[in-house]
N, C-alpha and C. Protein backbone atom coordinates (compact mmCIF):
# COMPACT_ATOMS: atom_id res chain seq x y z
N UNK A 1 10.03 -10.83 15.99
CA UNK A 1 9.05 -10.72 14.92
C UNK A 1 9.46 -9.60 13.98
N UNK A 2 9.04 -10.11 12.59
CA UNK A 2 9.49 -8.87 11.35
C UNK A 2 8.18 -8.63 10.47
N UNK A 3 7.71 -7.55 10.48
CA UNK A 3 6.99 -7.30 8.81
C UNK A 3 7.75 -6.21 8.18
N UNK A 4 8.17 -6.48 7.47
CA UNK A 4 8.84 -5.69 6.09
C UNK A 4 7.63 -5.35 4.93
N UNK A 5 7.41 -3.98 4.99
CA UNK A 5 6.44 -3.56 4.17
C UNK A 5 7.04 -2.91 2.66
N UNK A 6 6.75 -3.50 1.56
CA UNK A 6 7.05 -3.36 0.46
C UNK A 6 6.16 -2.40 -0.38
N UNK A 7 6.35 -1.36 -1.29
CA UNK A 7 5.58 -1.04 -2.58
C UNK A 7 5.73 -1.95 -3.72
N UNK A 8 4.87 -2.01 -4.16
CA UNK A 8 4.69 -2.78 -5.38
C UNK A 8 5.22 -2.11 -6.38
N UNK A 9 5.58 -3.07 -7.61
CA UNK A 9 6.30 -2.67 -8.79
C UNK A 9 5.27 -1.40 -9.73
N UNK A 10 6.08 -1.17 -10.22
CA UNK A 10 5.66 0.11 -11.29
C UNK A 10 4.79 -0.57 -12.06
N UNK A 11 2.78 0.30 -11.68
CA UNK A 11 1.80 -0.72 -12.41
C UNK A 11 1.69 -0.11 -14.44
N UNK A 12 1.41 -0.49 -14.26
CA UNK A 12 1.33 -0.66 -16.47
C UNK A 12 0.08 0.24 -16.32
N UNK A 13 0.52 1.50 -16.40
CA UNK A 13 -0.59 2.63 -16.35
C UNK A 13 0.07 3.47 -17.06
N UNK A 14 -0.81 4.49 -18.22
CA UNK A 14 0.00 5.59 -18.77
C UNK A 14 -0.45 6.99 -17.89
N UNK A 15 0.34 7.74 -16.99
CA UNK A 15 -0.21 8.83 -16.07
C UNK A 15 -0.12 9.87 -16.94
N UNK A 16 0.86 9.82 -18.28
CA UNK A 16 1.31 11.35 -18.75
C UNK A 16 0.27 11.67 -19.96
N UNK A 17 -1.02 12.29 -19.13
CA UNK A 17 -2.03 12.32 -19.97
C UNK A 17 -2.71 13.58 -19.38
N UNK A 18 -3.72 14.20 -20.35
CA UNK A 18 -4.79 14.81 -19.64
C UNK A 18 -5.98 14.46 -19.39
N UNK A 19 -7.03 14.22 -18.63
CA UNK A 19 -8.47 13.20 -18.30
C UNK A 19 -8.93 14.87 -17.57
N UNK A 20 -10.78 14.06 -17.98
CA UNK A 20 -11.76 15.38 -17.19
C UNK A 20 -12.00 14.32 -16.21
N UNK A 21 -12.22 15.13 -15.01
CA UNK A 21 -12.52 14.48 -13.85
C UNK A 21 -13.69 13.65 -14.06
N UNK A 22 -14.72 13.98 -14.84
CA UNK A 22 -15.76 12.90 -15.07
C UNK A 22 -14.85 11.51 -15.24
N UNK A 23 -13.99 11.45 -15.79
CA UNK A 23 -13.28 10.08 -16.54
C UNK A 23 -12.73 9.62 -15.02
N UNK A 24 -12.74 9.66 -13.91
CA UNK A 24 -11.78 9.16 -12.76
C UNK A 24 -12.49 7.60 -12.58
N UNK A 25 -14.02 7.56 -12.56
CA UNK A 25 -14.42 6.23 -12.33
C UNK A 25 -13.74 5.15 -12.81
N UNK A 26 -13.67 5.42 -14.77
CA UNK A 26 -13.10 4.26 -15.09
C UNK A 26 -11.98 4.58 -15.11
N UNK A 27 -10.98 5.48 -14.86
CA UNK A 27 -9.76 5.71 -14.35
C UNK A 27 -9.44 5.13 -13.60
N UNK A 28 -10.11 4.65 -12.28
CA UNK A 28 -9.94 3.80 -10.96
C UNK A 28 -10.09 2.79 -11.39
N UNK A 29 -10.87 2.18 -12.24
CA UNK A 29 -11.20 1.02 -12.24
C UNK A 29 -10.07 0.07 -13.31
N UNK A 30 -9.14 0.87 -14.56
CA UNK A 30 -8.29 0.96 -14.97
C UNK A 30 -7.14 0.67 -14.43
N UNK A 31 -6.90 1.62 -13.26
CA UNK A 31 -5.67 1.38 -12.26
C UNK A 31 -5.64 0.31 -11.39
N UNK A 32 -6.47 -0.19 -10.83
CA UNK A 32 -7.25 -1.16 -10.11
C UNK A 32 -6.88 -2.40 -10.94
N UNK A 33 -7.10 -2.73 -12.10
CA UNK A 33 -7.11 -4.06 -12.56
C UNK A 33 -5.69 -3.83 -13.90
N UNK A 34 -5.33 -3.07 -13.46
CA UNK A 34 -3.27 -2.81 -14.25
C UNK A 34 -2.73 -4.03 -13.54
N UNK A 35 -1.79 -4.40 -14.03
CA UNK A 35 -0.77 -5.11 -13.65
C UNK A 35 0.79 -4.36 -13.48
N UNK A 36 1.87 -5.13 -13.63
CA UNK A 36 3.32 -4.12 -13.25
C UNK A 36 3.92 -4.21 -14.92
N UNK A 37 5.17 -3.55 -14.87
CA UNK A 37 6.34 -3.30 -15.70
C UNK A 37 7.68 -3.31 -15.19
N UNK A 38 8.03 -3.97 -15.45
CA UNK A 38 9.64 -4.03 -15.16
C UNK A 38 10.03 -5.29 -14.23
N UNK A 39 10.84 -5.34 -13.70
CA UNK A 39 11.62 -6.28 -12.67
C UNK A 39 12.01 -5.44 -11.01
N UNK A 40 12.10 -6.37 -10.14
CA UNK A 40 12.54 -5.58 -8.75
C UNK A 40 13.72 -5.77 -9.00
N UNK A 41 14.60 -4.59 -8.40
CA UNK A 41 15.75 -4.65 -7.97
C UNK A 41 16.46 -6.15 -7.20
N UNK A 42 17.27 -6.33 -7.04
CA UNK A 42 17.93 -7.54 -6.66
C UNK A 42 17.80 -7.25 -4.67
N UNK A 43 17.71 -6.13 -4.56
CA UNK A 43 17.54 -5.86 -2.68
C UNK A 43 16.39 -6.01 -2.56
N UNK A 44 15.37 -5.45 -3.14
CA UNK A 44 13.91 -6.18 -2.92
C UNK A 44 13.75 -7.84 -3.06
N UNK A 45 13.92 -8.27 -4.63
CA UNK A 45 13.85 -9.53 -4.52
C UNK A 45 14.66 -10.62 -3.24
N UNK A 46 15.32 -10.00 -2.93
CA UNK A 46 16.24 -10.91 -1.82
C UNK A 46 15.39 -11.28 -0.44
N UNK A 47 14.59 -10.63 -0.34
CA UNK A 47 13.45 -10.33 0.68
C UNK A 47 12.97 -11.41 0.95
N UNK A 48 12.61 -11.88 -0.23
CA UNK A 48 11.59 -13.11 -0.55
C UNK A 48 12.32 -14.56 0.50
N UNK A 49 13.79 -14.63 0.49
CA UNK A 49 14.82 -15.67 1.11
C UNK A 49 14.39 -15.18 2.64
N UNK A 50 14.04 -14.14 3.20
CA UNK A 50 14.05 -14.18 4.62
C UNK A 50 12.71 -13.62 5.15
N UNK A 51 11.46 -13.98 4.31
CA UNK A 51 10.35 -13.86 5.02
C UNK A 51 9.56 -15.33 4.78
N UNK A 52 8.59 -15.89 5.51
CA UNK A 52 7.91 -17.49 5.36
C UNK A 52 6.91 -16.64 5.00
N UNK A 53 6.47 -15.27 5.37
CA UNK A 53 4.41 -15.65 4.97
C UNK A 53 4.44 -14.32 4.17
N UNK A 54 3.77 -14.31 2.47
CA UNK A 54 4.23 -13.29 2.10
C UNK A 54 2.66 -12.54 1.71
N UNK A 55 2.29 -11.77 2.50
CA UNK A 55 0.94 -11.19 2.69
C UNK A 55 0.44 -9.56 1.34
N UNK A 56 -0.44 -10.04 0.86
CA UNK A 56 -0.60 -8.77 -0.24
C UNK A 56 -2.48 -8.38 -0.47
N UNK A 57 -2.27 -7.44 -1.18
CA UNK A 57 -3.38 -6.78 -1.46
C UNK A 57 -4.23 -7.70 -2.08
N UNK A 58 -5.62 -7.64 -3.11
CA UNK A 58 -6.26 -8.86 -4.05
C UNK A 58 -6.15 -7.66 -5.42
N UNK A 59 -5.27 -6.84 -5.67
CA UNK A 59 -5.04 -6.31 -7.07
C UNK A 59 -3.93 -6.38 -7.93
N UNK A 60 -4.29 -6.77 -8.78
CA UNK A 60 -3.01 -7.25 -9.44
C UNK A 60 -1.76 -6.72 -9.60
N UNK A 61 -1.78 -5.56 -9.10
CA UNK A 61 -0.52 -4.70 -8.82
C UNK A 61 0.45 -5.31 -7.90
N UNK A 62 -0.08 -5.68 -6.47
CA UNK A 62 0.53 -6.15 -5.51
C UNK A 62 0.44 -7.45 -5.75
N UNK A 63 -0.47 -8.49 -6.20
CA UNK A 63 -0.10 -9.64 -6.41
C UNK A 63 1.03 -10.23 -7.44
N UNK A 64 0.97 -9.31 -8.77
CA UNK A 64 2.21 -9.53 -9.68
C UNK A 64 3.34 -9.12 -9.05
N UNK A 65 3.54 -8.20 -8.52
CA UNK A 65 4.62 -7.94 -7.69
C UNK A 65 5.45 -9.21 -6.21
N UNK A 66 4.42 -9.52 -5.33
CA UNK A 66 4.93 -11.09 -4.93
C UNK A 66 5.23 -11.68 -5.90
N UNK A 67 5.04 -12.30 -6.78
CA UNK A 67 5.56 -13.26 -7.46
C UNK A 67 6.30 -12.64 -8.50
N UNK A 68 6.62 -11.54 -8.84
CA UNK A 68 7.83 -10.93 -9.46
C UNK A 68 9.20 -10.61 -8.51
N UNK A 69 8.88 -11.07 -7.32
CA UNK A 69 10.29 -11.24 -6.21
C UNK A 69 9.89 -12.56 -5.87
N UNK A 70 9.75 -13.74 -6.57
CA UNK A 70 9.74 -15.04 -6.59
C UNK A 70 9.08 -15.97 -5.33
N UNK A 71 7.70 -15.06 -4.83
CA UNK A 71 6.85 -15.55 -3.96
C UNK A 71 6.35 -16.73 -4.47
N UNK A 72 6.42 -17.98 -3.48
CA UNK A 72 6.06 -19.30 -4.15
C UNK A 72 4.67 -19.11 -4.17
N UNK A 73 4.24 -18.66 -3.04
CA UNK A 73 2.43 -18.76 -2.59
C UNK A 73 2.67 -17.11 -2.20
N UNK A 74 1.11 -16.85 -2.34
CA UNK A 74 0.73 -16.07 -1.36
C UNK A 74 -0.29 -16.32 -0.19
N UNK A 75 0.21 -16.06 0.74
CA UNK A 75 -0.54 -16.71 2.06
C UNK A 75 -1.78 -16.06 2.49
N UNK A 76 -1.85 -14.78 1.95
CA UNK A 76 -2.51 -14.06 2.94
C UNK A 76 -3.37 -12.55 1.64
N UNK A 77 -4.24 -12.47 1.60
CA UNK A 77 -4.63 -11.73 0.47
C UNK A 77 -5.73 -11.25 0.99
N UNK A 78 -6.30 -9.78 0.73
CA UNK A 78 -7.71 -9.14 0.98
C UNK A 78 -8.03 -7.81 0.31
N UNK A 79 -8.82 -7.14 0.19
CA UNK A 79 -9.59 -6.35 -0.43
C UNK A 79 -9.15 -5.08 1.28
N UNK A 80 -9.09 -5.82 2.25
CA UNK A 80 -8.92 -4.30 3.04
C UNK A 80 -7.70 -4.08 3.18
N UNK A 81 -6.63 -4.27 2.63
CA UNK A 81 -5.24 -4.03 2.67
C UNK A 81 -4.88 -3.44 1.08
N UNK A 82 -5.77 -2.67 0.70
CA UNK A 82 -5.89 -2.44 -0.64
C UNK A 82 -5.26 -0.82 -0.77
N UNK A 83 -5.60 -0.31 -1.25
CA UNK A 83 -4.93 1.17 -1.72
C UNK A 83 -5.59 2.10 -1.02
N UNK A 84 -5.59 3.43 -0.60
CA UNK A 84 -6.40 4.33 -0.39
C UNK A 84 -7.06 4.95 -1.44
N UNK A 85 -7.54 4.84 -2.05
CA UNK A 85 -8.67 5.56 -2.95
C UNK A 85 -8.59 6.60 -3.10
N UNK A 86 -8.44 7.66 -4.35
CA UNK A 86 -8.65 9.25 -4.32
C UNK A 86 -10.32 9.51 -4.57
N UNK A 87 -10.99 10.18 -3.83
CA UNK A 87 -12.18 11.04 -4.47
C UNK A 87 -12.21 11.55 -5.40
N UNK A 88 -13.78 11.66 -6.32
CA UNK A 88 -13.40 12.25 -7.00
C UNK A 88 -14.75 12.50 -7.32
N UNK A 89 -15.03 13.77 -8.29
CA UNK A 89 -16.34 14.16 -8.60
C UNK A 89 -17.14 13.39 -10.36
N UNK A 90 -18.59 13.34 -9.48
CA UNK A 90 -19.02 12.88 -10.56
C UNK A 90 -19.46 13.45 -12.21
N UNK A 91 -18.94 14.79 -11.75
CA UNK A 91 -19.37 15.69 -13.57
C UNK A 91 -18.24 16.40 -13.23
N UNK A 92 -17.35 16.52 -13.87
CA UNK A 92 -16.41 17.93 -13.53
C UNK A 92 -15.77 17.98 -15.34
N UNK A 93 -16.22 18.64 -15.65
CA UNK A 93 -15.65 18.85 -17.37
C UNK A 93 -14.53 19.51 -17.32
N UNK A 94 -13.85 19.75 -16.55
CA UNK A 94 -12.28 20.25 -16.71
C UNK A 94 -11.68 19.36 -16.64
N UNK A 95 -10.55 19.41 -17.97
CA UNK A 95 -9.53 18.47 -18.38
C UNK A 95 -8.60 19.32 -17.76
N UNK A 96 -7.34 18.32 -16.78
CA UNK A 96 -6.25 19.08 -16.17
C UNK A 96 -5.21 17.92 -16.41
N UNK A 97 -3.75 17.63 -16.58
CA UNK A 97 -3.37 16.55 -16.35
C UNK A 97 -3.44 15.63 -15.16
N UNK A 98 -3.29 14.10 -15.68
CA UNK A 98 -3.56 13.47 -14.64
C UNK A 98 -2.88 13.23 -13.46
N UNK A 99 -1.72 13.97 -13.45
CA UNK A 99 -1.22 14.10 -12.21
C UNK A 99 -1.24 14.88 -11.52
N UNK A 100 -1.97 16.02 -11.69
CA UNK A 100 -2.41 17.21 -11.42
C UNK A 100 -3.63 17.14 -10.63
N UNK A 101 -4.80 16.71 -11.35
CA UNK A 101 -5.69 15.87 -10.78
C UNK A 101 -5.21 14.91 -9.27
N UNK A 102 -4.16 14.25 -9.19
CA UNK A 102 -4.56 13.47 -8.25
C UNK A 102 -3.78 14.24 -6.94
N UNK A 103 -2.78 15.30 -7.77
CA UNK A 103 -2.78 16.06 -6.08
C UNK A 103 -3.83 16.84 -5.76
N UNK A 104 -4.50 17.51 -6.77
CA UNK A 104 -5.98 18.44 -6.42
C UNK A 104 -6.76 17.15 -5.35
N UNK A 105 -7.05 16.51 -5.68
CA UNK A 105 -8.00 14.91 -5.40
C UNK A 105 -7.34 14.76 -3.99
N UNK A 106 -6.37 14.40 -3.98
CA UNK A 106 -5.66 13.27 -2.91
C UNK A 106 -5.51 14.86 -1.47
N UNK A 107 -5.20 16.47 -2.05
CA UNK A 107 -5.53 17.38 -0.77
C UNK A 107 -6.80 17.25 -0.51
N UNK A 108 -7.80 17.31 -1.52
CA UNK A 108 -9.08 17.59 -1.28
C UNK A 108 -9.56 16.48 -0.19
N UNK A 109 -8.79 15.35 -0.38
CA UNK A 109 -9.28 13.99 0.46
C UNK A 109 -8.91 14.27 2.02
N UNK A 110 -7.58 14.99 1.78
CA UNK A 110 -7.14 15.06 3.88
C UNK A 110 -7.93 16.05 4.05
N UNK A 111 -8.15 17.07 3.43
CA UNK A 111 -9.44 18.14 4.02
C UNK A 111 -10.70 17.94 4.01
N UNK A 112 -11.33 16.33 3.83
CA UNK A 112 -12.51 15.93 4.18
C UNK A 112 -13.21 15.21 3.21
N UNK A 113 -13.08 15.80 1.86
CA UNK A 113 -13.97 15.66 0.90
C UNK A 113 -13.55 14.42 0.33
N UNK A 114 -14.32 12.89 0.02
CA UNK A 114 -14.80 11.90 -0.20
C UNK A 114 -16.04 11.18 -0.96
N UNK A 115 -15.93 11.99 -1.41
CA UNK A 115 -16.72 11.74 -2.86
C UNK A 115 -16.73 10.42 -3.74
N UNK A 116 -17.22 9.05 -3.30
CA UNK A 116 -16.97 7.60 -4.27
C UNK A 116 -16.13 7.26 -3.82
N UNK A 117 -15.48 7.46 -2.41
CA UNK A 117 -14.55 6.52 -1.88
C UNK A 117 -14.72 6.53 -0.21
N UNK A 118 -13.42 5.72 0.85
CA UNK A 118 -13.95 5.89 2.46
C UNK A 118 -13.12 7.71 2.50
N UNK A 119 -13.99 7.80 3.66
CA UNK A 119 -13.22 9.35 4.50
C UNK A 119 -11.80 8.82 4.63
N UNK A 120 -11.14 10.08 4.89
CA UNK A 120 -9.25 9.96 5.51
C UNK A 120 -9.71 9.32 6.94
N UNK A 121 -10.52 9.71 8.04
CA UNK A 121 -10.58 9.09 8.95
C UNK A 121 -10.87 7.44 9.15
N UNK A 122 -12.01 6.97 7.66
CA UNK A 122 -12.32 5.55 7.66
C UNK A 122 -11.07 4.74 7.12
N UNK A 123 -10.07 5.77 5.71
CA UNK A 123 -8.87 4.93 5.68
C UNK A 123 -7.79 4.77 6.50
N UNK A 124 -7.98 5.33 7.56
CA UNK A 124 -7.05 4.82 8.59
C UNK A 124 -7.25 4.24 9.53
N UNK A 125 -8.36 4.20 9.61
CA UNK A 125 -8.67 3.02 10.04
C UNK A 125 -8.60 1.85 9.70
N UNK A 126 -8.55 1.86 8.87
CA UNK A 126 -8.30 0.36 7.99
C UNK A 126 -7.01 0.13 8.17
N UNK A 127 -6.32 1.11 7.72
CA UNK A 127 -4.87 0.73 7.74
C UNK A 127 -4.69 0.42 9.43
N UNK A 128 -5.06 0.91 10.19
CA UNK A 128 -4.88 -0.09 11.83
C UNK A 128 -5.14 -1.49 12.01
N UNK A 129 -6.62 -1.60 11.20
CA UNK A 129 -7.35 -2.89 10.95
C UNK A 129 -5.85 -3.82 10.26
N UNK A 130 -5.28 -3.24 8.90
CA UNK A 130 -4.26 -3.87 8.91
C UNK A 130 -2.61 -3.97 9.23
N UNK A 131 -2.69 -3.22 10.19
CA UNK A 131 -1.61 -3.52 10.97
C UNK A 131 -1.50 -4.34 11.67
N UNK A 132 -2.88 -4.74 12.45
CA UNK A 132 -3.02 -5.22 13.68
C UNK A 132 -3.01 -6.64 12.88
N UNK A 133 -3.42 -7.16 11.58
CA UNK A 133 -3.88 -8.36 11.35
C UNK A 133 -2.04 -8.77 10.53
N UNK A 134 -1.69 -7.71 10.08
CA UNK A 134 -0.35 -8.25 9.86
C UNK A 134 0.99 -8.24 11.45
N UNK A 135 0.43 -7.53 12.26
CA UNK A 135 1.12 -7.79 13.57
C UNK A 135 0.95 -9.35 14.37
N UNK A 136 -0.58 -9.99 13.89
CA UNK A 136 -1.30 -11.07 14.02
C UNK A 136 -0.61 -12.14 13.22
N UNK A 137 -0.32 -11.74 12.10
CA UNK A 137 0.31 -13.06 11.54
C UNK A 137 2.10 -13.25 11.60
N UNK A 138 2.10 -12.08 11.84
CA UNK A 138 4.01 -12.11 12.19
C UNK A 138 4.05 -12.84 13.53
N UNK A 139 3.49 -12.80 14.74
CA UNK A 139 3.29 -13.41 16.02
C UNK A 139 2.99 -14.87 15.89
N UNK A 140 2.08 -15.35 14.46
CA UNK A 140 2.60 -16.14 13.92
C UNK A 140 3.43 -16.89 13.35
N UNK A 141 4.11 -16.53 12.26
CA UNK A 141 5.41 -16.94 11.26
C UNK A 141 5.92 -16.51 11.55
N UNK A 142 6.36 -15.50 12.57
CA UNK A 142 7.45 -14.42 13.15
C UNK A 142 7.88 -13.64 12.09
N UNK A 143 8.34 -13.37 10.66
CA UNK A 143 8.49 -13.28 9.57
C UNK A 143 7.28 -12.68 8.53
N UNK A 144 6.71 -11.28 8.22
CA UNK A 144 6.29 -11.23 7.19
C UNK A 144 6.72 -10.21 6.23
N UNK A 145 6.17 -10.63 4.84
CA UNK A 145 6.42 -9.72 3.95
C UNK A 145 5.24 -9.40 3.40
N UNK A 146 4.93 -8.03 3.64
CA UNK A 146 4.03 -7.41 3.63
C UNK A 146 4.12 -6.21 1.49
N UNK A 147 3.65 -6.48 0.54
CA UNK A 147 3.31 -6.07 -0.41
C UNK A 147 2.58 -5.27 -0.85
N UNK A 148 2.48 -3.88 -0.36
CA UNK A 148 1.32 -3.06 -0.32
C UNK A 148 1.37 -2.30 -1.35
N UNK A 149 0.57 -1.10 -1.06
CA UNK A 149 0.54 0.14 -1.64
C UNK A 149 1.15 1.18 -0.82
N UNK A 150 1.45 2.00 -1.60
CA UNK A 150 1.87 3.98 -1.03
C UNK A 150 1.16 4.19 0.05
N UNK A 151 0.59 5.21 -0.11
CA UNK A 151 0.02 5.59 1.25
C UNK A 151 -0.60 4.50 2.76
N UNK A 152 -1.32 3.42 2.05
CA UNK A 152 -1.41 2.49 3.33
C UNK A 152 -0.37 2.40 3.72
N UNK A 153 0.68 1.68 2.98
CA UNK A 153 1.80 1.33 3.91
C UNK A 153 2.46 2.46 4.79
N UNK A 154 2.18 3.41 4.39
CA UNK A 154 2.82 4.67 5.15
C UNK A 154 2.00 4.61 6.31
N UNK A 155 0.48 4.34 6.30
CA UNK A 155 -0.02 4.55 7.50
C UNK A 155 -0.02 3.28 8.68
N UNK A 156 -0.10 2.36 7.92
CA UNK A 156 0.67 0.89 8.38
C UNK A 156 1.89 1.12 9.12
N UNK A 157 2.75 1.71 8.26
CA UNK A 157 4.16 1.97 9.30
C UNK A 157 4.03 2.90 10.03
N UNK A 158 3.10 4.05 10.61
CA UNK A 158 2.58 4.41 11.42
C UNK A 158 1.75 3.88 12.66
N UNK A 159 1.22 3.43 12.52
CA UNK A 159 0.39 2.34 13.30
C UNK A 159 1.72 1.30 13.81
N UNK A 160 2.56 1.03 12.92
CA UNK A 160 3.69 -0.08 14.13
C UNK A 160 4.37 0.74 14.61
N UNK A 161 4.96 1.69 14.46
CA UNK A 161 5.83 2.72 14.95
C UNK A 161 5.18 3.14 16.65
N UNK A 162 4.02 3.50 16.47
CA UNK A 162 2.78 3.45 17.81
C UNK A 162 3.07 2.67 18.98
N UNK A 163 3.09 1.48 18.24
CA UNK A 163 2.52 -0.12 19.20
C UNK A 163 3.73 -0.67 19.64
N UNK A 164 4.94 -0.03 19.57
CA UNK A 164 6.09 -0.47 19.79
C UNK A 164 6.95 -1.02 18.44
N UNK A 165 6.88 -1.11 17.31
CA UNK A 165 7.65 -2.18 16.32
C UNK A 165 8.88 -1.09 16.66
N UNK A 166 10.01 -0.79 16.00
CA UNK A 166 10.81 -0.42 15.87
C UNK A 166 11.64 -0.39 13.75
N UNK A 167 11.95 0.40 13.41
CA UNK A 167 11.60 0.87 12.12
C UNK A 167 11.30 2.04 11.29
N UNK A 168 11.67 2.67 9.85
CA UNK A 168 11.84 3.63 9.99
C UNK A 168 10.97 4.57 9.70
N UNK A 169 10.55 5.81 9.33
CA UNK A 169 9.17 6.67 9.70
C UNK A 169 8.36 6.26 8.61
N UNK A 170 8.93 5.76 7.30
CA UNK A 170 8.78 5.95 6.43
C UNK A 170 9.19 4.52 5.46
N UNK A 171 8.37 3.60 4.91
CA UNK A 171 8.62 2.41 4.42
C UNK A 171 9.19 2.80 3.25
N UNK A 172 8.67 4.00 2.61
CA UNK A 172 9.62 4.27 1.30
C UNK A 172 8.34 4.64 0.54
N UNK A 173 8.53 5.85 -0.35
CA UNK A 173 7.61 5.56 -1.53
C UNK A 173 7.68 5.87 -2.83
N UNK A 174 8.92 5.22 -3.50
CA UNK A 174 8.94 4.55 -4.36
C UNK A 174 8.86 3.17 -5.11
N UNK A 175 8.40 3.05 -6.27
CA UNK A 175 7.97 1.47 -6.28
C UNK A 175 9.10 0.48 -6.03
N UNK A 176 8.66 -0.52 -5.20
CA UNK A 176 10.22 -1.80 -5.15
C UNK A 176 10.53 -1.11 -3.61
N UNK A 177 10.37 0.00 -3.19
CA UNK A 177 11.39 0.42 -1.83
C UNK A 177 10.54 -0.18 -0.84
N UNK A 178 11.00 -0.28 0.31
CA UNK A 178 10.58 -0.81 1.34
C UNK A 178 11.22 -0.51 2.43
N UNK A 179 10.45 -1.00 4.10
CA UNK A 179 11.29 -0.87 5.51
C UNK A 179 11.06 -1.92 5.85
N UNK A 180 11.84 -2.39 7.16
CA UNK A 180 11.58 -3.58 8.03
C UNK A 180 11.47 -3.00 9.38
N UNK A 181 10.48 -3.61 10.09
CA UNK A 181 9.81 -3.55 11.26
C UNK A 181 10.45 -4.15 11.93
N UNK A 182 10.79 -4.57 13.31
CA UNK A 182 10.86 -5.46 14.30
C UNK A 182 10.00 -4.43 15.55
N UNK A 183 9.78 -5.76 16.58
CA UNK A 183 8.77 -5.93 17.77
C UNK A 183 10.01 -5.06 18.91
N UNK A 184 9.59 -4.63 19.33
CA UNK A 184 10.56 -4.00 20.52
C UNK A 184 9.94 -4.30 21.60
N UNK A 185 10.40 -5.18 22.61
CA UNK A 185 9.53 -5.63 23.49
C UNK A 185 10.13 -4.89 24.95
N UNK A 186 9.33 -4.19 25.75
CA UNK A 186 9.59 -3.21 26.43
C UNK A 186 9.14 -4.00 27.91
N UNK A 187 10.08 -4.23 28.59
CA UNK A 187 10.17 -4.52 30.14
C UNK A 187 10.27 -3.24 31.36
N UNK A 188 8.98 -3.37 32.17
CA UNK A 188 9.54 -2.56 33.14
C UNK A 188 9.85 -3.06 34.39
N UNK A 189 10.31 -2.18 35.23
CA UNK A 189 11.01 -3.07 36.09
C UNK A 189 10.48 -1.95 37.53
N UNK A 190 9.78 -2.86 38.93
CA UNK A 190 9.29 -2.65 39.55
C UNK A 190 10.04 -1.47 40.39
């Protein structure tokens, strides 16, 4: 069995800006319904020839991305295999850039604070939730290609790393990069 976990292509977002944290709502909701830019590399797209079930997020980031590495179908699609969410506050009148913002945001999130999105403890949970359901369908098709986001997939490839897959610490996180998983099936002997 294989899941090969992918980042999605570079979404059609302008980051090199400054925003007040009040603005993050429709900031999210902005990023959320972006689509991509550019083309995959020819090692990503090749992917597509050696997986049958090609499993993705329901945002158009990860769905343009399957079918920008020439996914015929997508088999497998949901709302909990989705992104991790940054917190964020609902009045904050300081304008900082927006990438600035999302490391302030994204520490503030591992040290607890969750403000309009799940806890670090509820998103990893999820990301188990989808490990286990993409470990579920590879045991199936033996074969998946998995289309995610950044940080899930990082915790995704944590969660197989756990359970036995075999694979490397780190799926990659840049857009287009990716790892491949296999099942390491462990015999003991009396």
């Amino acid at each position: 069995m294989r899941i090969t976990i992918l980042r999605h292509g570079q979404p059609n977002f302008e980051w090199q800006r400054s925003v007040r944290g009040s603005e993050f709502r429709s900031l999210e909701s902005a990023y959320d319904s972006a689509g991509i830019v550019g083309s995959p590399p020819d090692e990503s797209r090749n992917l597509i020839n050696h997986h049958g079930f090609v499993v993705c997020s329901d945002l158009p980031r990860s769905v343009q991305s399957a079918e920008a590495l020439g996914a015929n179908e997508i088999h497998y699609s949901s709302p909990v295999i989705r992104e991790m969410n940054l917190p964020y506050f609902d009045h904050a009148p300081i304008k900082l850039p927006l990438k600035l913002w999302v490391t302030v945001l994204r520490t503030l999130w591992f040290l607890g604070f969750s403000k309009n999105t799940e806890s670090f403890s509820k998103a990893k949970a999820r990301a188990r939730m989808a490990s286990n359901k993409l470990i579920e369908l590879a045991a199936e098709h033996d074969s998946v290609l998995f289309v995610g986001h950044g940080f899930l997939n990082h915790y995704v490839a944590k969660e197989l790393l756990a359970t036995n897959w075999i694979g490397p610490r780190s799926p990659g996180k840049k857009y287009w990069e990716f790892g491949a998983y296999e099942y390491a099936m462990i015999i003991t002997m009396p």
